[in-house]
PDB file of N, CA and C in Angstrom:
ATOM      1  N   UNK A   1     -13.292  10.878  -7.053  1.00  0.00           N
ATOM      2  CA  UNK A   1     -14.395  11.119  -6.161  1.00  0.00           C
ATOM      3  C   UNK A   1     -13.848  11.825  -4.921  1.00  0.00           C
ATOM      4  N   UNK A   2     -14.146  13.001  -4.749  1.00  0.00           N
ATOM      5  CA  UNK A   2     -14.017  13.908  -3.592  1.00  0.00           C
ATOM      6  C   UNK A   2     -14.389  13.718  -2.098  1.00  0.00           C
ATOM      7  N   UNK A   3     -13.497  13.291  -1.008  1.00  0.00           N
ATOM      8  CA  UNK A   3     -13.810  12.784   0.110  1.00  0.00           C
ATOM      9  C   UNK A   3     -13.801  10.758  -0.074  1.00  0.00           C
ATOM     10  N   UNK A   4     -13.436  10.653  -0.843  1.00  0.00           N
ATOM     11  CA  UNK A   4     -13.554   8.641  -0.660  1.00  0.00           C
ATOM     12  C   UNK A   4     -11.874   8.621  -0.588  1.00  0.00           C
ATOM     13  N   UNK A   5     -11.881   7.236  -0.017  1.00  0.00           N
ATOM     14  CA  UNK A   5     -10.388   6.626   0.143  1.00  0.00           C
ATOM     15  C   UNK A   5     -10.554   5.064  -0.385  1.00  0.00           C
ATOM     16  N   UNK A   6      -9.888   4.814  -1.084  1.00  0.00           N
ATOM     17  CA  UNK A   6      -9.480   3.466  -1.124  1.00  0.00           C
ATOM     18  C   UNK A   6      -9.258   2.380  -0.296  1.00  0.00           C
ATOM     19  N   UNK A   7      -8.957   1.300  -0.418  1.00  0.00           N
ATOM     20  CA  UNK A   7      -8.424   0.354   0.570  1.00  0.00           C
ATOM     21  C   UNK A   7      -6.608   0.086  -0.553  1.00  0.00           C
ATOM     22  N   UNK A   8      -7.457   0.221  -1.985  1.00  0.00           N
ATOM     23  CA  UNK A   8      -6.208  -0.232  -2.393  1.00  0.00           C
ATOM     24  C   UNK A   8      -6.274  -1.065  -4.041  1.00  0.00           C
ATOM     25  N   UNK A   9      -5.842  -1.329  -4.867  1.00  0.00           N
ATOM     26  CA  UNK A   9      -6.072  -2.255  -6.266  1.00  0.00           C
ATOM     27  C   UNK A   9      -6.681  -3.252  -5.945  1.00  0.00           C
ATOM     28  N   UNK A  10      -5.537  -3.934  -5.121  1.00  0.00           N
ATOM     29  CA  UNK A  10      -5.875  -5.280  -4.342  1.00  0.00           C
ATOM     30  C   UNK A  10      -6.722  -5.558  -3.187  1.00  0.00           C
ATOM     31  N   UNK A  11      -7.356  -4.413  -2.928  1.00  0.00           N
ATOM     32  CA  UNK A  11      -8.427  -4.696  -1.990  1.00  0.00           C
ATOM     33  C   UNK A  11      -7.479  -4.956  -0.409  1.00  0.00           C
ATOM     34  N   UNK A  12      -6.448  -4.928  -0.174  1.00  0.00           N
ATOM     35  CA  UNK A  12      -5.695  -4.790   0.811  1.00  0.00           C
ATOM     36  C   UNK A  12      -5.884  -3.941   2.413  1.00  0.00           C
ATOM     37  N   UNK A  13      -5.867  -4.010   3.322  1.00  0.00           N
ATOM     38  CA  UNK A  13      -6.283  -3.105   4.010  1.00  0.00           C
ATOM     39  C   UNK A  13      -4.918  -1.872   4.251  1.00  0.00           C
ATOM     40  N   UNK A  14      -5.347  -0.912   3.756  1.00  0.00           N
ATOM     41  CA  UNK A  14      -3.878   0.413   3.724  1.00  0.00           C
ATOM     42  C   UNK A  14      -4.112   1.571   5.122  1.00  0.00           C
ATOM     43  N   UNK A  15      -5.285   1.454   5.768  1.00  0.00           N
ATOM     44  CA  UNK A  15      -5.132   2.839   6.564  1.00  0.00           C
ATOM     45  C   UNK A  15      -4.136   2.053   7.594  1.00  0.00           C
ATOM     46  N   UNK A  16      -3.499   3.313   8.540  1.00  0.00           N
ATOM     47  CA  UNK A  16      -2.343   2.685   9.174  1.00  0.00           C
ATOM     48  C   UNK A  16      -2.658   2.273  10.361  1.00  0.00           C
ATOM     49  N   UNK A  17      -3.551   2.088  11.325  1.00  0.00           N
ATOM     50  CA  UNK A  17      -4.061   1.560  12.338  1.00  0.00           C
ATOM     51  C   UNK A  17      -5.647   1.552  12.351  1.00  0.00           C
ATOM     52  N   UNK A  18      -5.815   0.440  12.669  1.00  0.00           N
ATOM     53  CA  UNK A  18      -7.569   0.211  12.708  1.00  0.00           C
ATOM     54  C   UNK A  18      -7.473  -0.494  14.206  1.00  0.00           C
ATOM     55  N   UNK A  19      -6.712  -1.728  14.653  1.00  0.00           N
ATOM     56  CA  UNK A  19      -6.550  -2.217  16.135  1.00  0.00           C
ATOM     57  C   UNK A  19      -5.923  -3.247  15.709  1.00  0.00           C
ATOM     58  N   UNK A  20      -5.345  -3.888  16.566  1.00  0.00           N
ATOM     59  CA  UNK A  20      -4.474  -4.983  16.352  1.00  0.00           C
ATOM     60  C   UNK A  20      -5.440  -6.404  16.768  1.00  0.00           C
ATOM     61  N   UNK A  21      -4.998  -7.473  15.619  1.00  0.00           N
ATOM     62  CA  UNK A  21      -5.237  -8.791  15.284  1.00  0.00           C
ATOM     63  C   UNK A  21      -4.471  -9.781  15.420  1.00  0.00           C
ATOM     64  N   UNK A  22      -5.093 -10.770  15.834  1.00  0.00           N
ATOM     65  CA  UNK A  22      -4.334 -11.852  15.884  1.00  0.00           C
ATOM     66  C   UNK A  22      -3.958 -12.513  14.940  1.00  0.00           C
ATOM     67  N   UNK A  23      -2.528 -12.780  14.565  1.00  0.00           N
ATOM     68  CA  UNK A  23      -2.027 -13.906  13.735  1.00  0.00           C
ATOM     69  C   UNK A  23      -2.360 -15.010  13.555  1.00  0.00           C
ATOM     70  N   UNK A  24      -3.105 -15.432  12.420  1.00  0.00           N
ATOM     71  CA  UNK A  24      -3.782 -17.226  12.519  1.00  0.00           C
ATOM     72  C   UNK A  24      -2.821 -17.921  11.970  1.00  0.00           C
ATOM     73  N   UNK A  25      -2.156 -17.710  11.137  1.00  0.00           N
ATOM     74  CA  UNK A  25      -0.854 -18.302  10.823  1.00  0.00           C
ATOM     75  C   UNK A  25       0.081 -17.598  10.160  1.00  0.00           C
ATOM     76  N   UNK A  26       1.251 -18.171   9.701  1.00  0.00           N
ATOM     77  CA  UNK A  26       2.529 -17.435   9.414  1.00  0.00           C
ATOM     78  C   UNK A  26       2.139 -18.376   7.707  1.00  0.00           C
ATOM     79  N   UNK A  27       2.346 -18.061   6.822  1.00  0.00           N
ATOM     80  CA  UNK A  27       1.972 -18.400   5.538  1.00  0.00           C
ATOM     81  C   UNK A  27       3.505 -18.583   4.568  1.00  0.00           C
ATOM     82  N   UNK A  28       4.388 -17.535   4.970  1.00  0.00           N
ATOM     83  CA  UNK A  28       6.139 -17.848   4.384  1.00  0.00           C
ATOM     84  C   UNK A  28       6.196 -16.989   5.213  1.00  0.00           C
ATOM     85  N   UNK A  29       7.965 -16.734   5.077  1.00  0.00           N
ATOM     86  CA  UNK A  29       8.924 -16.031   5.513  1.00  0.00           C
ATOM     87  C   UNK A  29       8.324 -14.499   5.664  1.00  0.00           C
ATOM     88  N   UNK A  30       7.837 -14.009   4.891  1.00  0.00           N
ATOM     89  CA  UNK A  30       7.484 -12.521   4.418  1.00  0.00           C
ATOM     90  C   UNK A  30       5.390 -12.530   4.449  1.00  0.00           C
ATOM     91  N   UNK A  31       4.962 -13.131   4.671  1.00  0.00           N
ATOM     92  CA  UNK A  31       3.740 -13.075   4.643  1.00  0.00           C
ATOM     93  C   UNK A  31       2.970 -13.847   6.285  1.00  0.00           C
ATOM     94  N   UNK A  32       2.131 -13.446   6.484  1.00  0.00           N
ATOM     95  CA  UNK A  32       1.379 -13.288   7.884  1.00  0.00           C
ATOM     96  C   UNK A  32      -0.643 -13.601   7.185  1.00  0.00           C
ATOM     97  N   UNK A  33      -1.278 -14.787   8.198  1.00  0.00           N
ATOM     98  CA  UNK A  33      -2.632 -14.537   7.519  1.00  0.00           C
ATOM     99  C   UNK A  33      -3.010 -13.971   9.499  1.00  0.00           C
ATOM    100  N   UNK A  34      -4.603 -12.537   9.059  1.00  0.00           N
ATOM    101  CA  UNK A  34      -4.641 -12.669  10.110  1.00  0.00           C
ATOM    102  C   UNK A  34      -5.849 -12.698  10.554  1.00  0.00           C
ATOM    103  N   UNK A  35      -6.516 -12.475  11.433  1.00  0.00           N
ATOM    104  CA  UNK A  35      -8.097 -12.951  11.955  1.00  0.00           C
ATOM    105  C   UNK A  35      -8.912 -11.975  12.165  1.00  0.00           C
ATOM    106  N   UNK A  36      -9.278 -11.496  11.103  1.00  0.00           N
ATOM    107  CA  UNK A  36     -10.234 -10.593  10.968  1.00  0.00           C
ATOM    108  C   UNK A  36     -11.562 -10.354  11.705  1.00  0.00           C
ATOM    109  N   UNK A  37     -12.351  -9.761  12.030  1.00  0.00           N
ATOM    110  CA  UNK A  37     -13.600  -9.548  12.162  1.00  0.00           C
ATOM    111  C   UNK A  37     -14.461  -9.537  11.022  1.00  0.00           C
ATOM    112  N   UNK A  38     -16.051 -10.154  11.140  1.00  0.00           N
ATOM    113  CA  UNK A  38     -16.348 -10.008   9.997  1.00  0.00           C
ATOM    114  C   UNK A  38     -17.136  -8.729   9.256  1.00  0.00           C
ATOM    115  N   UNK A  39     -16.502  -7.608   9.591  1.00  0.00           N
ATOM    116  CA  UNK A  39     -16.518  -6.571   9.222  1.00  0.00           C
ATOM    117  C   UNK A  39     -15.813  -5.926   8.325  1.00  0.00           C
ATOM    118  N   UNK A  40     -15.111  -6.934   8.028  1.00  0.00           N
ATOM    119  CA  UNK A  40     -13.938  -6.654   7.302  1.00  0.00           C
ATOM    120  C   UNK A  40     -13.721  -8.281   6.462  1.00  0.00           C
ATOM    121  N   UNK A  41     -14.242  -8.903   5.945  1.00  0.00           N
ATOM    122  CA  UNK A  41     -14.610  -9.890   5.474  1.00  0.00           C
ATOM    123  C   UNK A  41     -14.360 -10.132   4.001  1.00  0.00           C
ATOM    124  N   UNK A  42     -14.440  -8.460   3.876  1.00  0.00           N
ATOM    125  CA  UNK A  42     -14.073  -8.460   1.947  1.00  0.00           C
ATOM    126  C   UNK A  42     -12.526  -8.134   1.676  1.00  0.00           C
ATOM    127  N   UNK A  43     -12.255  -7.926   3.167  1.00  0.00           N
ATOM    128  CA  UNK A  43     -10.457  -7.337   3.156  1.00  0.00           C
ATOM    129  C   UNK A  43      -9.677  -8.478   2.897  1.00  0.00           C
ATOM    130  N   UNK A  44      -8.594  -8.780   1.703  1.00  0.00           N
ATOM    131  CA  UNK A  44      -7.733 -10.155   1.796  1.00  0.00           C
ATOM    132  C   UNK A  44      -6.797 -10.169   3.445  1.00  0.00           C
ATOM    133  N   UNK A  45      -6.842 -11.171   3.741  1.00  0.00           N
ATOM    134  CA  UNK A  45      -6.475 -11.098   5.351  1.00  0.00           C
ATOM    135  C   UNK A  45      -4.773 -12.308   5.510  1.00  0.00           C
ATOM    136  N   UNK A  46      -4.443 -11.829   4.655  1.00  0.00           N
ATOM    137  CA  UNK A  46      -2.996 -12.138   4.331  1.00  0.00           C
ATOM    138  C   UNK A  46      -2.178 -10.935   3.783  1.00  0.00           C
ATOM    139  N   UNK A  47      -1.251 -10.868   5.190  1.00  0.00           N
ATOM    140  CA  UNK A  47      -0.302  -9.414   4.994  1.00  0.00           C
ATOM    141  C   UNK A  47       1.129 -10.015   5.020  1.00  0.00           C
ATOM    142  N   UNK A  48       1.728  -9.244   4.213  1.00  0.00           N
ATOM    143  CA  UNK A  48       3.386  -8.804   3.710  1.00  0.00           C
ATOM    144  C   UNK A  48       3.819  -8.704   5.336  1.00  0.00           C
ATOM    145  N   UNK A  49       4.725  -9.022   5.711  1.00  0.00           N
ATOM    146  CA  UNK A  49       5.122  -8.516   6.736  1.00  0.00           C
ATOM    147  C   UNK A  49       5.839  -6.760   6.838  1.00  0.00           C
ATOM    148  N   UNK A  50       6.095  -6.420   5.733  1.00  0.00           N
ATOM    149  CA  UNK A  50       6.431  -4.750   5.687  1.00  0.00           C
ATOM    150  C   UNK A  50       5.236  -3.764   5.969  1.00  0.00           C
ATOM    151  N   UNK A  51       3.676  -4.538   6.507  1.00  0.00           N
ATOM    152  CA  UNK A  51       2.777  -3.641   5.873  1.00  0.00           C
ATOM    153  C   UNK A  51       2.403  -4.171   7.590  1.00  0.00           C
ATOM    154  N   UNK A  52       2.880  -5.009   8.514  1.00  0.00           N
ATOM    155  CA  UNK A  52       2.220  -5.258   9.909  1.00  0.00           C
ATOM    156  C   UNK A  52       3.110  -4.536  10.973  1.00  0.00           C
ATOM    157  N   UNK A  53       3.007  -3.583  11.807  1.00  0.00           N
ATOM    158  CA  UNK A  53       3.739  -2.963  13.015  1.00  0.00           C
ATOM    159  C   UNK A  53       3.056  -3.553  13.781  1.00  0.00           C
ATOM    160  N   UNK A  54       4.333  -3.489  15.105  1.00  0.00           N
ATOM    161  CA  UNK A  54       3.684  -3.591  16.295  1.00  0.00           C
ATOM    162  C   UNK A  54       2.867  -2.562  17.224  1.00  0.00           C
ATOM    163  N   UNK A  55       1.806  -2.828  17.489  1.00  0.00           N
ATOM    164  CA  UNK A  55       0.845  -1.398  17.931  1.00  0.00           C
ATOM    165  C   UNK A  55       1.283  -1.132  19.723  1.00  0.00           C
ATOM    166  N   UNK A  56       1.889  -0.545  19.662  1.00  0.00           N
ATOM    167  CA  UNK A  56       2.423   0.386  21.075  1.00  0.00           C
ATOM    168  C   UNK A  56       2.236   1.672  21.870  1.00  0.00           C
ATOM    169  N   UNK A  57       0.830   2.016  20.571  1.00  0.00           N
ATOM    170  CA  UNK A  57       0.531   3.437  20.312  1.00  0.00           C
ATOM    171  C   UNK A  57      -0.740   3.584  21.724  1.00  0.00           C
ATOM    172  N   UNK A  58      -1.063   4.721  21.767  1.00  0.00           N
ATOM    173  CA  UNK A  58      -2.329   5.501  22.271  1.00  0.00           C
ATOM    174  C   UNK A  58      -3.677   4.451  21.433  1.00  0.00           C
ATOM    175  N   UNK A  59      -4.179   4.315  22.628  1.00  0.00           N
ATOM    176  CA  UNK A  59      -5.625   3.470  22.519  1.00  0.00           C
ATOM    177  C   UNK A  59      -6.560   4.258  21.892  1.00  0.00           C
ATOM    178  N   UNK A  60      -6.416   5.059  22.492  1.00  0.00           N
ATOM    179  CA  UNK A  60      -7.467   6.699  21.914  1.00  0.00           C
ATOM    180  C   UNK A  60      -7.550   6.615  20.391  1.00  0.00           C
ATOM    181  N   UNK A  61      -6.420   6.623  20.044  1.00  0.00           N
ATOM    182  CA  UNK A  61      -6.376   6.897  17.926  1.00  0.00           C
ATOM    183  C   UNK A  61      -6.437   5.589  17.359  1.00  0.00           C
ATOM    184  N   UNK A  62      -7.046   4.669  18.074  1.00  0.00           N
ATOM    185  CA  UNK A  62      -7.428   3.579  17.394  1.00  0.00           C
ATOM    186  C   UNK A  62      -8.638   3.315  16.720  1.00  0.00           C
ATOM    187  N   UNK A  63      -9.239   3.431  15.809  1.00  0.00           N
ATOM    188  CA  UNK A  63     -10.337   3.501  14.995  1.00  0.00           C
ATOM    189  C   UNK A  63     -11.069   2.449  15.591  1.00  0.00           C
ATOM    190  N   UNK A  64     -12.386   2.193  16.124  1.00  0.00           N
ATOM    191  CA  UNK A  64     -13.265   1.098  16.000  1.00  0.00           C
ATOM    192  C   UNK A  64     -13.989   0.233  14.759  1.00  0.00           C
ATOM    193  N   UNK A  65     -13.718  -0.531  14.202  1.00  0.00           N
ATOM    194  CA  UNK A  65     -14.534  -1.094  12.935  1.00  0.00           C
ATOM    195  C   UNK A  65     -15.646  -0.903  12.698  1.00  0.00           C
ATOM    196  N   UNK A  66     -16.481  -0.597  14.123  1.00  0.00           N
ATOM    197  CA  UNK A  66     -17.984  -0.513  13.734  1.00  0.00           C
ATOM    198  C   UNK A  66     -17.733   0.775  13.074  1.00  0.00           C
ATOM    199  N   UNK A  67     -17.977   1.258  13.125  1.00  0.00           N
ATOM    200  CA  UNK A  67     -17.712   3.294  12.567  1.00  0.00           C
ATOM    201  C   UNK A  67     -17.196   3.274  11.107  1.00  0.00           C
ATOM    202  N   UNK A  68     -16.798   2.282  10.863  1.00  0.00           N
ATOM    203  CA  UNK A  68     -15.830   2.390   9.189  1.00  0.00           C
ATOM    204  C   UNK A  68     -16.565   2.356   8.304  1.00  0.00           C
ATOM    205  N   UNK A  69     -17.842   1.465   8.385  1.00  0.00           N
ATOM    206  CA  UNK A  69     -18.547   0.789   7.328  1.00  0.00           C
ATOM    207  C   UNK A  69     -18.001   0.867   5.429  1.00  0.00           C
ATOM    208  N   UNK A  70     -17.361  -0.151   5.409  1.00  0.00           N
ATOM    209  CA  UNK A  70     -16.868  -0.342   4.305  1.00  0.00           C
ATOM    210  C   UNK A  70     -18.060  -0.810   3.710  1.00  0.00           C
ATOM    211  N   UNK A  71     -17.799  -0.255   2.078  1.00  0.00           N
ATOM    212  CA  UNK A  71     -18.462  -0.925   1.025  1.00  0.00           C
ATOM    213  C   UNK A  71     -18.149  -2.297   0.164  1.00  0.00           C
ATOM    214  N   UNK A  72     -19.166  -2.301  -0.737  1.00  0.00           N
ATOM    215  CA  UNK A  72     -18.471  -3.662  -1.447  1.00  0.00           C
ATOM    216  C   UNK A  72     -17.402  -3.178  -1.788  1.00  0.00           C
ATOM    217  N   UNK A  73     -17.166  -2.069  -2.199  1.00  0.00           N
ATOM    218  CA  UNK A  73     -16.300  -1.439  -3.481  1.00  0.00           C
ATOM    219  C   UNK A  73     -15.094  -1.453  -2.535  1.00  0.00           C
ATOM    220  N   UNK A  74     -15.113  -1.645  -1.658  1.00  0.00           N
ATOM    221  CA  UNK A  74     -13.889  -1.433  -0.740  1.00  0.00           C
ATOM    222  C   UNK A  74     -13.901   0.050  -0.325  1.00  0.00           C
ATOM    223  N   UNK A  75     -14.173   1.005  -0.495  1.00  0.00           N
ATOM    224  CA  UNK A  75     -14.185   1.719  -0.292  1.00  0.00           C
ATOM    225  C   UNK A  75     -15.030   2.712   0.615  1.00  0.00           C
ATOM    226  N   UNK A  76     -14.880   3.915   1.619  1.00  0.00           N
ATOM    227  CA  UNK A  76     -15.173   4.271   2.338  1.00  0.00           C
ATOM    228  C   UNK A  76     -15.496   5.856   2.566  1.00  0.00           C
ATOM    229  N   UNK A  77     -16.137   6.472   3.367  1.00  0.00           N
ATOM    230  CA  UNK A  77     -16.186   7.976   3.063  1.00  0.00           C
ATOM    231  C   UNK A  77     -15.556   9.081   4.275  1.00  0.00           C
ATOM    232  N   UNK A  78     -14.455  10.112   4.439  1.00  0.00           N
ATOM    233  CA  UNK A  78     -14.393  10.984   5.212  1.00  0.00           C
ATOM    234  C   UNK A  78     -15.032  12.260   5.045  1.00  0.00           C
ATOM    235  N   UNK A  79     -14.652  12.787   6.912  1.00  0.00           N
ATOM    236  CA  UNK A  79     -15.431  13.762   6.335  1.00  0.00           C
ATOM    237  C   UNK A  79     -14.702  14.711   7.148  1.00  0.00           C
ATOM    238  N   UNK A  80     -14.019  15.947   6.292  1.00  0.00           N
ATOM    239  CA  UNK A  80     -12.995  16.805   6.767  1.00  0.00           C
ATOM    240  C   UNK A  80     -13.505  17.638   7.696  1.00  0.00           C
ATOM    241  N   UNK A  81     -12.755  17.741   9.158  1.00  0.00           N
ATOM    242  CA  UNK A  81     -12.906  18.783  10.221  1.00  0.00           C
ATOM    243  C   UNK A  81     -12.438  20.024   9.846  1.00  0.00           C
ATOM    244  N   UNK A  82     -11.415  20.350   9.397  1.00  0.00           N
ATOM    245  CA  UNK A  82     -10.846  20.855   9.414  1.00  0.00           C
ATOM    246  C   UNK A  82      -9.756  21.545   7.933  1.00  0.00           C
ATOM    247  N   UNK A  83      -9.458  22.334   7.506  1.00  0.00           N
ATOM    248  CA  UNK A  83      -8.224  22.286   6.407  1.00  0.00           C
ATOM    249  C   UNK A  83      -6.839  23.174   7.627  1.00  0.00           C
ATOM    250  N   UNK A  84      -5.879  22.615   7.562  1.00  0.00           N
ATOM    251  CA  UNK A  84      -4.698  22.465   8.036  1.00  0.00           C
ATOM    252  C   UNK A  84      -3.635  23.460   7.317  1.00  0.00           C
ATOM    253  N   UNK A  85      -3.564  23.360   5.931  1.00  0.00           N
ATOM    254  CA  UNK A  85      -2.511  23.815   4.952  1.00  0.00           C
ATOM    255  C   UNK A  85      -3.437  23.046   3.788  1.00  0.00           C
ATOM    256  N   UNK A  86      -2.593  24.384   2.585  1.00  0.00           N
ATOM    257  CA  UNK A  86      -3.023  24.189   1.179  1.00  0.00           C
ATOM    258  C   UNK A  86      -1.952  24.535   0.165  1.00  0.00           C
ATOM    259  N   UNK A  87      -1.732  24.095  -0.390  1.00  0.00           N
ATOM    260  CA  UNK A  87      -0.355  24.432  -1.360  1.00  0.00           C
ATOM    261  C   UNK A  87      -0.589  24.019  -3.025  1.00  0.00           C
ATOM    262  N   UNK A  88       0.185  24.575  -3.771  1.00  0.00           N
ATOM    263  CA  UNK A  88      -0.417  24.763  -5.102  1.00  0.00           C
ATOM    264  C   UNK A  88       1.403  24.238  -5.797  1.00  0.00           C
ATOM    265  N   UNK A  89       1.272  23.337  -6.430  1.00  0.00           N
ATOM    266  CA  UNK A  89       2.839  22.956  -7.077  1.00  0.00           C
ATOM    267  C   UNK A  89       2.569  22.940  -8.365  1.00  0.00           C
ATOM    268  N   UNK A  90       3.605  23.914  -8.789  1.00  0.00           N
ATOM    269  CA  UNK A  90       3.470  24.111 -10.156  1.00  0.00           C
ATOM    270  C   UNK A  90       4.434  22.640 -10.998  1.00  0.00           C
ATOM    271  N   UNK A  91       3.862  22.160 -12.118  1.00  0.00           N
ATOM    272  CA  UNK A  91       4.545  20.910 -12.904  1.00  0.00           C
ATOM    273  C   UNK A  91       5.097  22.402 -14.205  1.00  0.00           C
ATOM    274  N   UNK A  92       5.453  21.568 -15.268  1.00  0.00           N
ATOM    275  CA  UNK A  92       5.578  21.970 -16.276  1.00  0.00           C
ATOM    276  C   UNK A  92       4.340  22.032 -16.915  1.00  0.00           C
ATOM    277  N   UNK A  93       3.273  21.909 -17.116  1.00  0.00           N
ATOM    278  CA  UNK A  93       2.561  22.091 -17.597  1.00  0.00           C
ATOM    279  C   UNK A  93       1.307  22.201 -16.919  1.00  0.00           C
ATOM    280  N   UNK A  94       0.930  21.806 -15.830  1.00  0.00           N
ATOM    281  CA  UNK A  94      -0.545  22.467 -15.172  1.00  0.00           C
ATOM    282  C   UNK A  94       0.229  22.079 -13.578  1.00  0.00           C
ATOM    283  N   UNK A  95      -1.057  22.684 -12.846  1.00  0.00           N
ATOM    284  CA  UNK A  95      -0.854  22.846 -11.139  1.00  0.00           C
ATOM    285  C   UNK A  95      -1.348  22.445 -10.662  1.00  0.00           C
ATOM    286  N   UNK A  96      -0.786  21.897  -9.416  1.00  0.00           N
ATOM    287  CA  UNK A  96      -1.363  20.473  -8.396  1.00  0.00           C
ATOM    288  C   UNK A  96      -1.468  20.657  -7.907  1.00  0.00           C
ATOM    289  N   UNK A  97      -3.150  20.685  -7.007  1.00  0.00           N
ATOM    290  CA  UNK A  97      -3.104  21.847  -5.528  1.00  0.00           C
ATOM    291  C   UNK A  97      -3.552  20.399  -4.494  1.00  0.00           C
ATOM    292  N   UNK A  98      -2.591  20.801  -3.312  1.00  0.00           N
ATOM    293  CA  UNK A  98      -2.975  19.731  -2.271  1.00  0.00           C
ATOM    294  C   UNK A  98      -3.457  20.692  -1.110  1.00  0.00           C
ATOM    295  N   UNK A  99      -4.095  19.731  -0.411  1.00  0.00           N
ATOM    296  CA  UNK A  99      -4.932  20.408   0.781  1.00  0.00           C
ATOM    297  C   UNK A  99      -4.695  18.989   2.119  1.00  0.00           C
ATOM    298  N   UNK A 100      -3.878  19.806   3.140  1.00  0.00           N
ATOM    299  CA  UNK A 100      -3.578  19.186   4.275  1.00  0.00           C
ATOM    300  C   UNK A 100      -5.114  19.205   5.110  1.00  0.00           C
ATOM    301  N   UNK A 101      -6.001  18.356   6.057  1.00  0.00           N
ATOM    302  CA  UNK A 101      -6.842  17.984   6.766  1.00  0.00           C
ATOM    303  C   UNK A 101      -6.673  17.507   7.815  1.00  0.00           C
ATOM    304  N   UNK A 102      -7.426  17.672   9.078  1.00  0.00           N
ATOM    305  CA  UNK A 102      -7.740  17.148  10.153  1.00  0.00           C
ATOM    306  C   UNK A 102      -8.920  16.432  10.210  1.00  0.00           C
TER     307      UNK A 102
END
């Protein structure tokens, strides 16, 4: 489907900043549960610790949740400003064209 993104198999949350959450508990060594909004309610809210940074970034490029509106499906829709770069990679047997976006 052209223009949708995933969250993920597991229904996981994958984009790389949405805003930072509070930790409700530490679950093991390697895993974190955390306190979602309920906007995000269908997202499993227990993270890997390889998948949590600390947010130090620009406030500005922080996505608001209201604006996301996720589906059941987990899934969500963009909508390209811009094309950036386009490139065409040849395999051995057919060609893979990617397209960079803003």
């Amino acid at each position: 489907m052209k223009g949708v993104m995933r969250f993920g198999k597991k229904g996981k949350l994958s984009p790389r900043y949405i805003k930072p959450y509070r930790i409700a508990k530490r679950i093991d060594n390697v895993a974190y549960e955390l306190e979602l909004p309920q906007e995000l309610a269908v997202v499993h809210s227990v993270f890997h610790v390889s998948m949590l940074k600390k947010c130090m970034g620009d406030p500005s490029l922080i996505i608001p949740t209201e604006n996301i509106g996720i589906k059941d499906s987990l899934s969500y829709g963009e909508i390209p400003i811009q094309i950036l770069d386009r490139q065409v990679r040849k395999l051995r047997t057919k060609e893979v064209a990617s397209v960079k976006f803003l």
